[in-house]
N, C-alpha and C. Protein backbone atom coordinates (compact mmCIF):
# COMPACT_ATOMS: atom_id res chain seq x y z
N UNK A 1 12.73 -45.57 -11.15
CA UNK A 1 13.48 -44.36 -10.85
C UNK A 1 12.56 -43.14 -10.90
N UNK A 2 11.47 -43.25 -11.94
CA UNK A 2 11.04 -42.03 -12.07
C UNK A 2 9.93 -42.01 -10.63
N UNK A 3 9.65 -43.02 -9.97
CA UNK A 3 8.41 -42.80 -8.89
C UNK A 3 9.20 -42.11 -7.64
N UNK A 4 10.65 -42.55 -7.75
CA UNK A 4 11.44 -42.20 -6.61
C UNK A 4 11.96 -40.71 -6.88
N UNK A 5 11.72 -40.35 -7.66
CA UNK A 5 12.20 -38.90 -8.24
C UNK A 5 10.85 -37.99 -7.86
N UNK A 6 9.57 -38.74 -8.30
CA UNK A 6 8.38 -38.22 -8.15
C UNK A 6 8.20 -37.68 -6.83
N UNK A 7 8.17 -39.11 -6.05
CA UNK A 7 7.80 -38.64 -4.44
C UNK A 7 9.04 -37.76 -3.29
N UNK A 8 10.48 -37.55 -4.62
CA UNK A 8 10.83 -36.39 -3.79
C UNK A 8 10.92 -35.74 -3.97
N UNK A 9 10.23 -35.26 -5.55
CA UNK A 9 9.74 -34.13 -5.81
C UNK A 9 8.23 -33.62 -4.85
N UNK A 10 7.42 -34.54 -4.56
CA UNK A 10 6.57 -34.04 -3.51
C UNK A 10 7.01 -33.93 -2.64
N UNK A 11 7.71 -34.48 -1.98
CA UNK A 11 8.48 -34.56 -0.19
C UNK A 11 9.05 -33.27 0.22
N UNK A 12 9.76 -32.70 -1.07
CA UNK A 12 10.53 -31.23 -1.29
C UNK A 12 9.04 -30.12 -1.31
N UNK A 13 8.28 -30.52 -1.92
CA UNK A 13 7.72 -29.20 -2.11
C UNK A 13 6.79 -29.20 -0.63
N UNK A 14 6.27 -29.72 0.11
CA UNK A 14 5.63 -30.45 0.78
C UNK A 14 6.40 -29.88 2.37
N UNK A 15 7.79 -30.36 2.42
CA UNK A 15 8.56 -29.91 3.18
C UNK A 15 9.18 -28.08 3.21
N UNK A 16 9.30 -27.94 1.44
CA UNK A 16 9.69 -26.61 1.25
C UNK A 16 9.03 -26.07 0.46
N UNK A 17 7.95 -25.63 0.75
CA UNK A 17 7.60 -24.88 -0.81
C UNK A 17 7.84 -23.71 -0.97
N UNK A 18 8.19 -22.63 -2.55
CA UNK A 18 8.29 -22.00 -2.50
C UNK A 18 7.96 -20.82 -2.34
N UNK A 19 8.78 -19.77 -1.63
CA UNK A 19 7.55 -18.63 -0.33
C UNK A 19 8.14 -17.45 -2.17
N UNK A 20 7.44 -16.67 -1.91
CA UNK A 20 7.65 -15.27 -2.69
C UNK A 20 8.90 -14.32 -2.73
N UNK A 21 9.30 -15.06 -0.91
CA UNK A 21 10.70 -14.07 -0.60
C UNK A 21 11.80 -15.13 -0.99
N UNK A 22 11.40 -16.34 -1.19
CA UNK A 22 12.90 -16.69 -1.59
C UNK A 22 12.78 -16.93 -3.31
N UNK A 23 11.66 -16.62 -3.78
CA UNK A 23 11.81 -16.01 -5.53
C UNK A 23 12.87 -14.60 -5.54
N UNK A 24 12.42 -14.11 -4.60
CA UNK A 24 12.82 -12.53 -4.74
C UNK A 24 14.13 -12.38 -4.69
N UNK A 25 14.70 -13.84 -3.48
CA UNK A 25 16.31 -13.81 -3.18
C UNK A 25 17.07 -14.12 -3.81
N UNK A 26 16.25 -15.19 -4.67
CA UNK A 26 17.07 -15.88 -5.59
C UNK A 26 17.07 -14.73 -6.95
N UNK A 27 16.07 -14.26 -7.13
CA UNK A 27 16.61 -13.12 -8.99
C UNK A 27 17.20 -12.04 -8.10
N UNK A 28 17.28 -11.62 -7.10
CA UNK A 28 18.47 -10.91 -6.27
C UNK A 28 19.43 -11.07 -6.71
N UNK A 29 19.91 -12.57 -6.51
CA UNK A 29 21.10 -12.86 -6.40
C UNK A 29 21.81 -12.78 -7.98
N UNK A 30 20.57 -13.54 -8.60
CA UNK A 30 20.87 -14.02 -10.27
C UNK A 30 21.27 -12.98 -11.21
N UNK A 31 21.03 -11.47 -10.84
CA UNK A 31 21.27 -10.54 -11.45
C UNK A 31 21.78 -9.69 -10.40
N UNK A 32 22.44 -9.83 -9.13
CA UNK A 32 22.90 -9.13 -8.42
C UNK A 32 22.41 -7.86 -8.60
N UNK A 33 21.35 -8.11 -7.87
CA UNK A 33 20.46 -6.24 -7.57
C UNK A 33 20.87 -6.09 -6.20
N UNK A 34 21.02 -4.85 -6.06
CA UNK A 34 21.26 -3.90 -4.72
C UNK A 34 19.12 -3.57 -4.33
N UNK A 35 19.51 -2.88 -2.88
CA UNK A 35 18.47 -3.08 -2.14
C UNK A 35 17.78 -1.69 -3.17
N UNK A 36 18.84 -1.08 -3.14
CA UNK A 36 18.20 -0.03 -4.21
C UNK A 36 18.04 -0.10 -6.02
N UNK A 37 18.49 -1.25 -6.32
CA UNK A 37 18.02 -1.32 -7.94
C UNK A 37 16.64 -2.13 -7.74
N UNK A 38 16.32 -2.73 -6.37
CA UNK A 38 14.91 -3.70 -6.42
C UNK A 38 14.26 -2.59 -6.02
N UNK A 39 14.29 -1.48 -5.43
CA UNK A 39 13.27 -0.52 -4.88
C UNK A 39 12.79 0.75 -6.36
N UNK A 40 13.89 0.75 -7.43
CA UNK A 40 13.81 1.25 -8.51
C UNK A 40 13.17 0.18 -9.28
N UNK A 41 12.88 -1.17 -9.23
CA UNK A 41 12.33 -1.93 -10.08
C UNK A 41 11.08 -1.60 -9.64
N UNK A 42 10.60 -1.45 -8.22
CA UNK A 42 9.13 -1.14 -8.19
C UNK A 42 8.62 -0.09 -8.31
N UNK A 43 9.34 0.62 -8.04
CA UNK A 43 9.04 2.25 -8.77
C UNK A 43 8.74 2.33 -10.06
N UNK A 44 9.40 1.50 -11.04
CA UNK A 44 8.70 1.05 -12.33
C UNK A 44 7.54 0.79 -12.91
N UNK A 45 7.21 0.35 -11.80
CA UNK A 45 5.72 -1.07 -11.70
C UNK A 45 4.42 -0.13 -10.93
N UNK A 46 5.16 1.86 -10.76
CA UNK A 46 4.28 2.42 -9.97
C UNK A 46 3.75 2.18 -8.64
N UNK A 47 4.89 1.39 -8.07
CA UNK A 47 4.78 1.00 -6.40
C UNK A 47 5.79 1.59 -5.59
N UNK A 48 5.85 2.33 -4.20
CA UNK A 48 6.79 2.66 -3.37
C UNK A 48 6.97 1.30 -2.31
N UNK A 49 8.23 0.80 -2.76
CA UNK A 49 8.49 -0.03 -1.59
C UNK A 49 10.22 0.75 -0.51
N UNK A 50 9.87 0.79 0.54
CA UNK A 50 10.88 1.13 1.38
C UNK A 50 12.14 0.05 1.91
N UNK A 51 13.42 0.59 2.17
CA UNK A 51 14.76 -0.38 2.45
C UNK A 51 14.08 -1.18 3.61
N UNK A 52 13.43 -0.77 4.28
CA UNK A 52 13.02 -1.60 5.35
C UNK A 52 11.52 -2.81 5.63
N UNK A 53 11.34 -2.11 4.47
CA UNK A 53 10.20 -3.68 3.78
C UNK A 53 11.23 -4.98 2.99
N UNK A 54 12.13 -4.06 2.81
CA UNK A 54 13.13 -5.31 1.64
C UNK A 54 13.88 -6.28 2.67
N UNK A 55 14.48 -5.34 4.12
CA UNK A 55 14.87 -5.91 5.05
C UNK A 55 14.24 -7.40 5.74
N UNK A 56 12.68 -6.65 5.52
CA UNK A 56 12.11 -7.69 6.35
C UNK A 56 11.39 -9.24 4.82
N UNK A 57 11.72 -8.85 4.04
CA UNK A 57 11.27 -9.60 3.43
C UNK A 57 12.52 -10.53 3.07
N UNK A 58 13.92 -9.77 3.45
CA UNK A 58 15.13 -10.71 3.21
C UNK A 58 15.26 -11.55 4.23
N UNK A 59 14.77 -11.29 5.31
CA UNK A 59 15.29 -12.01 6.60
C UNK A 59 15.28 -13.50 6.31
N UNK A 60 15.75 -14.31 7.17
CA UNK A 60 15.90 -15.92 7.19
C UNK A 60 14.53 -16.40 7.71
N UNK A 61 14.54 -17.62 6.95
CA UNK A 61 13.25 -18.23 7.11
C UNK A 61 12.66 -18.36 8.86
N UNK A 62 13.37 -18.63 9.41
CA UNK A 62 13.10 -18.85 10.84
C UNK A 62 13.15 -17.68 11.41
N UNK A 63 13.70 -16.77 10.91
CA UNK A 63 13.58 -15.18 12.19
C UNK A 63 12.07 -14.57 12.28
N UNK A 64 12.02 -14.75 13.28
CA UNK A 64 10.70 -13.98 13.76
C UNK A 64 9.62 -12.93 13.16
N UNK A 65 10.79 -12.29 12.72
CA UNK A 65 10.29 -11.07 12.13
C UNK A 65 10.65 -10.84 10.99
N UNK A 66 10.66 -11.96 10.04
CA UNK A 66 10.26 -12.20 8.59
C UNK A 66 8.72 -11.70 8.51
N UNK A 67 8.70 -11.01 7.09
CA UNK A 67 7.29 -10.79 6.59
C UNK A 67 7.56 -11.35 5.24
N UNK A 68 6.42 -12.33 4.89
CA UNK A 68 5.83 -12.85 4.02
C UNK A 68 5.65 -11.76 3.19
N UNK A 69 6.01 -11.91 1.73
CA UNK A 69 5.93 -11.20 0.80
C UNK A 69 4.41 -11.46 0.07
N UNK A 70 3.75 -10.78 -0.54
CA UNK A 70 2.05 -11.00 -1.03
C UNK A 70 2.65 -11.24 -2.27
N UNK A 71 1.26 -12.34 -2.91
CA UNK A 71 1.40 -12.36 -4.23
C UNK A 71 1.91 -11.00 -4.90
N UNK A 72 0.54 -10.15 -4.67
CA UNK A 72 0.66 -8.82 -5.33
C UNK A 72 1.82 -7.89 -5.39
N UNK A 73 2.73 -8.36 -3.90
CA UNK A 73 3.93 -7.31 -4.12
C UNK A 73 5.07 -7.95 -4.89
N UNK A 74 5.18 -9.40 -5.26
CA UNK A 74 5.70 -10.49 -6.52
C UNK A 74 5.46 -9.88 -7.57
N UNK A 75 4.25 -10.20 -7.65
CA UNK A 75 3.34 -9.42 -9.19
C UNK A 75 4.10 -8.47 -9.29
N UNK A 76 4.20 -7.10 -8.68
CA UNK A 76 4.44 -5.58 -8.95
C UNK A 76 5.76 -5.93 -9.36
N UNK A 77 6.70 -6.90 -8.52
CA UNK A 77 8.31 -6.62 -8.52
C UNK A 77 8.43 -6.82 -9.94
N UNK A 78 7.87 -8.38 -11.30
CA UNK A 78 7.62 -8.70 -11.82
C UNK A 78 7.69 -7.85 -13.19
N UNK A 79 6.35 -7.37 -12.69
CA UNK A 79 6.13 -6.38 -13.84
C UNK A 79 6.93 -5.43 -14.02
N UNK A 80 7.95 -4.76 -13.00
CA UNK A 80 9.06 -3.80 -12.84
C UNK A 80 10.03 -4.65 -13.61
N UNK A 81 10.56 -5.80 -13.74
CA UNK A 81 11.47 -6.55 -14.24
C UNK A 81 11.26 -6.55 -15.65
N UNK A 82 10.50 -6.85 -15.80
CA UNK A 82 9.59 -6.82 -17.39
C UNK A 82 9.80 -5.68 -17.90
N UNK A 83 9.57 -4.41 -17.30
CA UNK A 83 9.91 -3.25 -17.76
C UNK A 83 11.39 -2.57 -17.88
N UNK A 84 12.20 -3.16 -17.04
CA UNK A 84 13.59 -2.44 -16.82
C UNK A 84 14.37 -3.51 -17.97
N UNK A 85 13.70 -4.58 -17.89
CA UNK A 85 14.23 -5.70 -19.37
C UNK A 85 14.05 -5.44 -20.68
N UNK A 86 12.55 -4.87 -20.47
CA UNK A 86 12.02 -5.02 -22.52
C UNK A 86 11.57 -3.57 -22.55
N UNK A 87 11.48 -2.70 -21.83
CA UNK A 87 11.14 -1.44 -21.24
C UNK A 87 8.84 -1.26 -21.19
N UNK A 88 9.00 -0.52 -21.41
CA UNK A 88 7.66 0.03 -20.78
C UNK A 88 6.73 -0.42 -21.71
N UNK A 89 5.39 -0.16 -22.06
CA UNK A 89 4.28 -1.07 -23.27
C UNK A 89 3.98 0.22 -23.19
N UNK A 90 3.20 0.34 -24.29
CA UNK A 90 2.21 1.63 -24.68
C UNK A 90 1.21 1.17 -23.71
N UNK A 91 0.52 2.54 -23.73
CA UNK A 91 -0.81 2.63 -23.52
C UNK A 91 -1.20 2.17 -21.52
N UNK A 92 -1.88 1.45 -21.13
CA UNK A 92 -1.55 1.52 -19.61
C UNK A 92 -1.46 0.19 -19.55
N UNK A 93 -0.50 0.11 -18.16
CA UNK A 93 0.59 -1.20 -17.73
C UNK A 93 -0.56 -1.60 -17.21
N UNK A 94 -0.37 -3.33 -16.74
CA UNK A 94 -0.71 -4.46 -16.55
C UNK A 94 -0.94 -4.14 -14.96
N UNK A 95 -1.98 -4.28 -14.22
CA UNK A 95 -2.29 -4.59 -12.69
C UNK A 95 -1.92 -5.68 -12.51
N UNK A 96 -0.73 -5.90 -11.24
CA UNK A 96 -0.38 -6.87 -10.53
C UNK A 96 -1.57 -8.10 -10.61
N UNK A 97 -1.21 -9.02 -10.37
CA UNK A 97 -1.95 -10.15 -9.78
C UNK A 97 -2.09 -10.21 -8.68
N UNK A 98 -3.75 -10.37 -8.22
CA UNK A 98 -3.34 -10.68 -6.50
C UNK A 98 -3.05 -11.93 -6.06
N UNK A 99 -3.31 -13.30 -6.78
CA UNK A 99 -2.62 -14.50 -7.08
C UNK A 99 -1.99 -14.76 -7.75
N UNK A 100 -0.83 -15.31 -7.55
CA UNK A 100 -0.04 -15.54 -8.26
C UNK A 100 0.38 -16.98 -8.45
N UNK A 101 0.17 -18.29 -9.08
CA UNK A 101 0.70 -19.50 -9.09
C UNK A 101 2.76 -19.10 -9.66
N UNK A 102 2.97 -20.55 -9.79
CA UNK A 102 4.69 -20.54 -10.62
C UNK A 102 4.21 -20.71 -12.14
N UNK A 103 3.07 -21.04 -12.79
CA UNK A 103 2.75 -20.80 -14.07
C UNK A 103 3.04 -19.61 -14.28
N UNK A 104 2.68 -18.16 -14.10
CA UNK A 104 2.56 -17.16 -14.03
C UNK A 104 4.10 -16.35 -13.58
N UNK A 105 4.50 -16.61 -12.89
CA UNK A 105 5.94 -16.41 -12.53
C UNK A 105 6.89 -16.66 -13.81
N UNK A 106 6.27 -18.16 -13.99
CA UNK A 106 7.35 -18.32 -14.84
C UNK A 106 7.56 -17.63 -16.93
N UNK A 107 5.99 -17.59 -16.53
CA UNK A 107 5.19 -16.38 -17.67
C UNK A 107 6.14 -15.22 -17.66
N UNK A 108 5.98 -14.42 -16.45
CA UNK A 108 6.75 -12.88 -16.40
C UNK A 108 7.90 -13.43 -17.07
N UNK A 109 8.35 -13.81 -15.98
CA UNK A 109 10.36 -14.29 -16.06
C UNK A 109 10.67 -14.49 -17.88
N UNK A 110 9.51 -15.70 -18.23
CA UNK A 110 9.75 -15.68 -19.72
C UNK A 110 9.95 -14.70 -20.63
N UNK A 111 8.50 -13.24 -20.05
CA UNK A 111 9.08 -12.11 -21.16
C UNK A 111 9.92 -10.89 -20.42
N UNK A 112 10.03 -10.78 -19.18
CA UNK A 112 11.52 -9.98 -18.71
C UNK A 112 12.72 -10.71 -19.73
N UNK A 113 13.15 -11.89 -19.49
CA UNK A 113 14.04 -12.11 -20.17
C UNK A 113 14.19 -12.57 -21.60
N UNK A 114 13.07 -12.18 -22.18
CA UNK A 114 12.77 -12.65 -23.93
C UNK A 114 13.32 -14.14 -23.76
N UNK A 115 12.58 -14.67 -23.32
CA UNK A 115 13.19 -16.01 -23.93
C UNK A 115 12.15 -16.88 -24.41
N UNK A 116 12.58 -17.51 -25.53
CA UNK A 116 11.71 -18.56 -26.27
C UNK A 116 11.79 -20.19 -25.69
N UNK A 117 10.35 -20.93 -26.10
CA UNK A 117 10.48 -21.79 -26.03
C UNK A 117 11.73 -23.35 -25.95
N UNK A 118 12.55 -22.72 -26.93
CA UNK A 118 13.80 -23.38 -27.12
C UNK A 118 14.93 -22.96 -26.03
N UNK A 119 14.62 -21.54 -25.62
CA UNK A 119 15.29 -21.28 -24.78
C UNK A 119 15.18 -21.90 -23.29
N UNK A 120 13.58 -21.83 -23.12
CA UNK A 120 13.65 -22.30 -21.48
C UNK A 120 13.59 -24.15 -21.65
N UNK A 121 13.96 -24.93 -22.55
CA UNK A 121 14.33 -26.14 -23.00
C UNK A 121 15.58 -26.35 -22.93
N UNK A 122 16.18 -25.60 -23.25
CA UNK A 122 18.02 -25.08 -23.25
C UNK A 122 18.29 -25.37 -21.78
N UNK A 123 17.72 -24.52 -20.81
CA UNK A 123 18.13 -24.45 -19.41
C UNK A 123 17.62 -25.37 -18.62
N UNK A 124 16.53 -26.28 -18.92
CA UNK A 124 16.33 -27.28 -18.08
C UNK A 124 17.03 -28.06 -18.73
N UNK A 125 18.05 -27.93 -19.61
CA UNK A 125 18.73 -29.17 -20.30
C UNK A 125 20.29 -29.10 -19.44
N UNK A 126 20.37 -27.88 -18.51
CA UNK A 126 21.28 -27.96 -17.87
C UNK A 126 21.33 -28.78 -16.22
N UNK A 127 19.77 -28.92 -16.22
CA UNK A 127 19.14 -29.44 -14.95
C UNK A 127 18.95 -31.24 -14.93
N UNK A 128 18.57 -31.65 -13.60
CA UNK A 128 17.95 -32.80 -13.94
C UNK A 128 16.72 -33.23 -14.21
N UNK A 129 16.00 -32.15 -14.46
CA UNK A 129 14.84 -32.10 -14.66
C UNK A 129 14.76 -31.57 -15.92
N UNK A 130 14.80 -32.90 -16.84
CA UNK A 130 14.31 -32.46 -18.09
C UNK A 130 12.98 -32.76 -18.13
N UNK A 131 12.49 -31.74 -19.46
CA UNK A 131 10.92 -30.85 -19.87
C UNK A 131 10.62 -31.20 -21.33
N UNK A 132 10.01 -31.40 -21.61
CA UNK A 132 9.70 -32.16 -23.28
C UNK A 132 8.69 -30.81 -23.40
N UNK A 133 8.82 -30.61 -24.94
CA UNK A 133 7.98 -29.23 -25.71
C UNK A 133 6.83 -29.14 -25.23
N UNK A 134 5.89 -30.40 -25.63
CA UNK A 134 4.40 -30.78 -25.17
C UNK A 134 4.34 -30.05 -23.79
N UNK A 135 5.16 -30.91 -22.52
CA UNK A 135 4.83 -30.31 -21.15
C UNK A 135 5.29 -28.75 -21.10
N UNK A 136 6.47 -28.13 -21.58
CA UNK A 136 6.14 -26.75 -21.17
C UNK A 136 5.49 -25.79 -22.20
N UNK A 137 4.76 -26.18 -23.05
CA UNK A 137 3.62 -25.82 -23.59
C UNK A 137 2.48 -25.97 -22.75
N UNK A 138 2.57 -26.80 -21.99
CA UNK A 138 1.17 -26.62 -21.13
C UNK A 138 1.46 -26.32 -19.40
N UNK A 139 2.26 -25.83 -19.17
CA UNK A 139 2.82 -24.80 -18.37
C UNK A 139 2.28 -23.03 -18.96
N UNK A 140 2.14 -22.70 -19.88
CA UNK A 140 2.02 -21.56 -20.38
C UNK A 140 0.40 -21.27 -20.83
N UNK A 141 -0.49 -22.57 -20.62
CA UNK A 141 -1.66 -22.78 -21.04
C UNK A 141 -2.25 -22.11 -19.71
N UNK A 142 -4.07 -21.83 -19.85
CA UNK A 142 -4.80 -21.20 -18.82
C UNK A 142 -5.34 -21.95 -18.20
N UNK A 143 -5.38 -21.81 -17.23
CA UNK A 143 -5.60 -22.93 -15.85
C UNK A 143 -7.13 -23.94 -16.39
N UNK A 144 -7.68 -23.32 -17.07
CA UNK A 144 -9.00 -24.64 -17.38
C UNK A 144 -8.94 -24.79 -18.55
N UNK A 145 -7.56 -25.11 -19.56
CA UNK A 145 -7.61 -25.81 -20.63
C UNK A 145 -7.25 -27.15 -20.47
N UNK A 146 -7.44 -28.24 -21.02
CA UNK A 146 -7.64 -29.49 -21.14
C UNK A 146 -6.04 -29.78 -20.60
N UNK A 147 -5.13 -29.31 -21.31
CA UNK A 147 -3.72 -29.55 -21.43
C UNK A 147 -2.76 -28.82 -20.33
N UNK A 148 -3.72 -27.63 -19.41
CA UNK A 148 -2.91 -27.15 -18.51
C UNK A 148 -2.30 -27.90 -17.64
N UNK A 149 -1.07 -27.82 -17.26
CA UNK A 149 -0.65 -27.95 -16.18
C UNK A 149 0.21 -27.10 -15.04
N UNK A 150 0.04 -27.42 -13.83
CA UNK A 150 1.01 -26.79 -12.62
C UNK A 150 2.16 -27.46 -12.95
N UNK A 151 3.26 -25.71 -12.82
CA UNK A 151 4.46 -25.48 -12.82
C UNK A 151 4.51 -25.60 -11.38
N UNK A 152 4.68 -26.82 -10.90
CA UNK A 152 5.64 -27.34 -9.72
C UNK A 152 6.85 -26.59 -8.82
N UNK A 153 6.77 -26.49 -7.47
CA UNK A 153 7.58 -25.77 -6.95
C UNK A 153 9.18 -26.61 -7.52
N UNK A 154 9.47 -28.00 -7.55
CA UNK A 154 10.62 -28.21 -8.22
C UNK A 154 10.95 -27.62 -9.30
N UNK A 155 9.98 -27.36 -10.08
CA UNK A 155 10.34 -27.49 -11.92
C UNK A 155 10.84 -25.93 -11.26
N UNK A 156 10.35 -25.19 -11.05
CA UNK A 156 10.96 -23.20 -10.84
C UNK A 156 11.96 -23.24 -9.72
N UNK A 157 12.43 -24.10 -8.95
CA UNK A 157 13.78 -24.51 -8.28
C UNK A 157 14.71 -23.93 -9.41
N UNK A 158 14.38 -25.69 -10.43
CA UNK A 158 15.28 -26.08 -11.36
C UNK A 158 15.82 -24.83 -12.35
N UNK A 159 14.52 -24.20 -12.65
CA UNK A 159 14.61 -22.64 -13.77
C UNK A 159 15.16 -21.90 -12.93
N UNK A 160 15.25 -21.46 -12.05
CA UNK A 160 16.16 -20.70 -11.33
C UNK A 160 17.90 -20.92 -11.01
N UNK A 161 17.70 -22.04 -10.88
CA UNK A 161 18.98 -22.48 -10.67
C UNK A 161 19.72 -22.60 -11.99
N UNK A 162 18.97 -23.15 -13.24
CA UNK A 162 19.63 -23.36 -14.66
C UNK A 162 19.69 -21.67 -15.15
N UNK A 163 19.16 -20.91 -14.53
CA UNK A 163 19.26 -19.43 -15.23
C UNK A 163 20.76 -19.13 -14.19
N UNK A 164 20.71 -19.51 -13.28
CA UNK A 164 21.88 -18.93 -11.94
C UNK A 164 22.79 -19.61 -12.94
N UNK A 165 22.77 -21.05 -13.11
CA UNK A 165 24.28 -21.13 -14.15
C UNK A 165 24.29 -20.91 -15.42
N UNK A 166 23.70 -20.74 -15.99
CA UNK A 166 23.88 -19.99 -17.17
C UNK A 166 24.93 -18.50 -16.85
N UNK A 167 24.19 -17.95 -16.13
CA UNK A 167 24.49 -16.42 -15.56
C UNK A 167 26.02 -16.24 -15.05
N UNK A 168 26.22 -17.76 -14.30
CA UNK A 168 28.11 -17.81 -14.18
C UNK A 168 28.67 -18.53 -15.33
N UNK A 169 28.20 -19.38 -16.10
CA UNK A 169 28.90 -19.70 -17.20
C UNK A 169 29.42 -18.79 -18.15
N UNK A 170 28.06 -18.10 -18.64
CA UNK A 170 28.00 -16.95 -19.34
C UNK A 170 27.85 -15.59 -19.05
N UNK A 171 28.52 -15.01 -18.33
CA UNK A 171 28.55 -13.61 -17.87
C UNK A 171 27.53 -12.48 -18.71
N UNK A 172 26.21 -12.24 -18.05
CA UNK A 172 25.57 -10.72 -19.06
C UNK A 172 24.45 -11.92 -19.87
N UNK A 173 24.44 -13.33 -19.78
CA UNK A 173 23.62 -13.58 -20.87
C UNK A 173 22.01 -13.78 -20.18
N UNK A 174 21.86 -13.24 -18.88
CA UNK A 174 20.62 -13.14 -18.38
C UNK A 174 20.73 -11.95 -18.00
C-alpha cells in the first residue's frame, strides 16, 4: 500500500506541482482575505503590490494571461503574514527569499500561525498523510544536514487542507 501511495504521491506532484499562486489561493481562501487585506499584508512586508497584479496572479491555471507569482513576491506575502499574525520584530525585518522551497513555506506558515510541533502533528492527524516527530523535525532542518528532508508538494497539499478544516471545524482557530 505504501508504494502505491508513494508513486501517487509522485504522479500528483509530477502532474501538479505546486505554483506560488495556488499557495496564495489557497491562505486566501483559509482566512478569507479580500484583494485588499492581501495588498495591506504586503504593505507590511514594505512591498507595493497593485489590485491588478493580484488579478493576474488569481487567474485560472490555463488562462493565458496568468502571471506566475516569484518566489520573492511569496516570500514578501509571507513575511507580511508573519507580521499581521505575531506583529512586527525589533530592529530590521527579514529580506524575502529569492528561493523559496515548501520547507521554508512551511517554516513561515509555522510562525505566522504560532504553531508548535504538536500542533502541525495535530493537523496532519486530520489528513491521510500521517507525519511521525522524527520526519517533521527534519522538514525544519537546513538543506545540508544529514537528517534534512524535502517538504513534498503532497505533504503542503495535506497542511493546507488540514489547516482549511480545522478553520471550518473550528471557527477563528487559524
Amino acid at each position: 500500500m505504501y508504494i502505491i501511495n508513494d508513486l501517487f504521491d509522485r504522479t500528483i506532484k509530477e502532474k501538479f506541482p505546486m505554483t506560488n499562486n495556488e499557495i496564495l489561493r489557497r491562505l486566501r481562501y483559509l482566512f478569507d482575505y479580500s484583494d485588499a487585506k492581501i495588498i495591506e499584508l504586503f504593505k507590511l512586508a514594505d512591498s507595493d503590490v497593485v489590485e491588478a497584479e493580484l488579478n493576474d496572479w488569481f487567474r485560472k491555471e490555463d488562462d493565458i494571461d496568468l502571471v506566475e507569482m516569484t518566489d520573492r513576491e511569496m516570500a514578501t506575502f509571507l513575511n507580511g503574514l508573519i507580521i499581521e499574525k505575531r506583529g512586527k520584530r525589533e530592529g530590521p525585518q527579514p529580506e524575502p527569499e529569492d528561493r523559496l522551497n515548501n520547507n521554508i513555506i512551511l517554516r513561515k506558515l509555522k510562525i505566522a500561525l504560532d504553531l508548535k510541533s504538536d500542533d502541525i502533528l495535530d493537523l496532519f492527524a486530520l489528513t491521510d498523510k500521517k507525519v511521525s516527530p522524527h520526519e517533521l523535525s527534519s522538514f525544519f532542518r537546513r538543506p545540508g544536514h544529514k537528517s534534512y528532508q524535502p517538504f513534498m508538494d503532497q505533504y503542503l497539499r495535506n497542511f493546507l487542507n488540514a489547516l482549511q478544516t480545522k478553520s471550518k471545524n473550528e471557527p477563528g482557530s487559524v
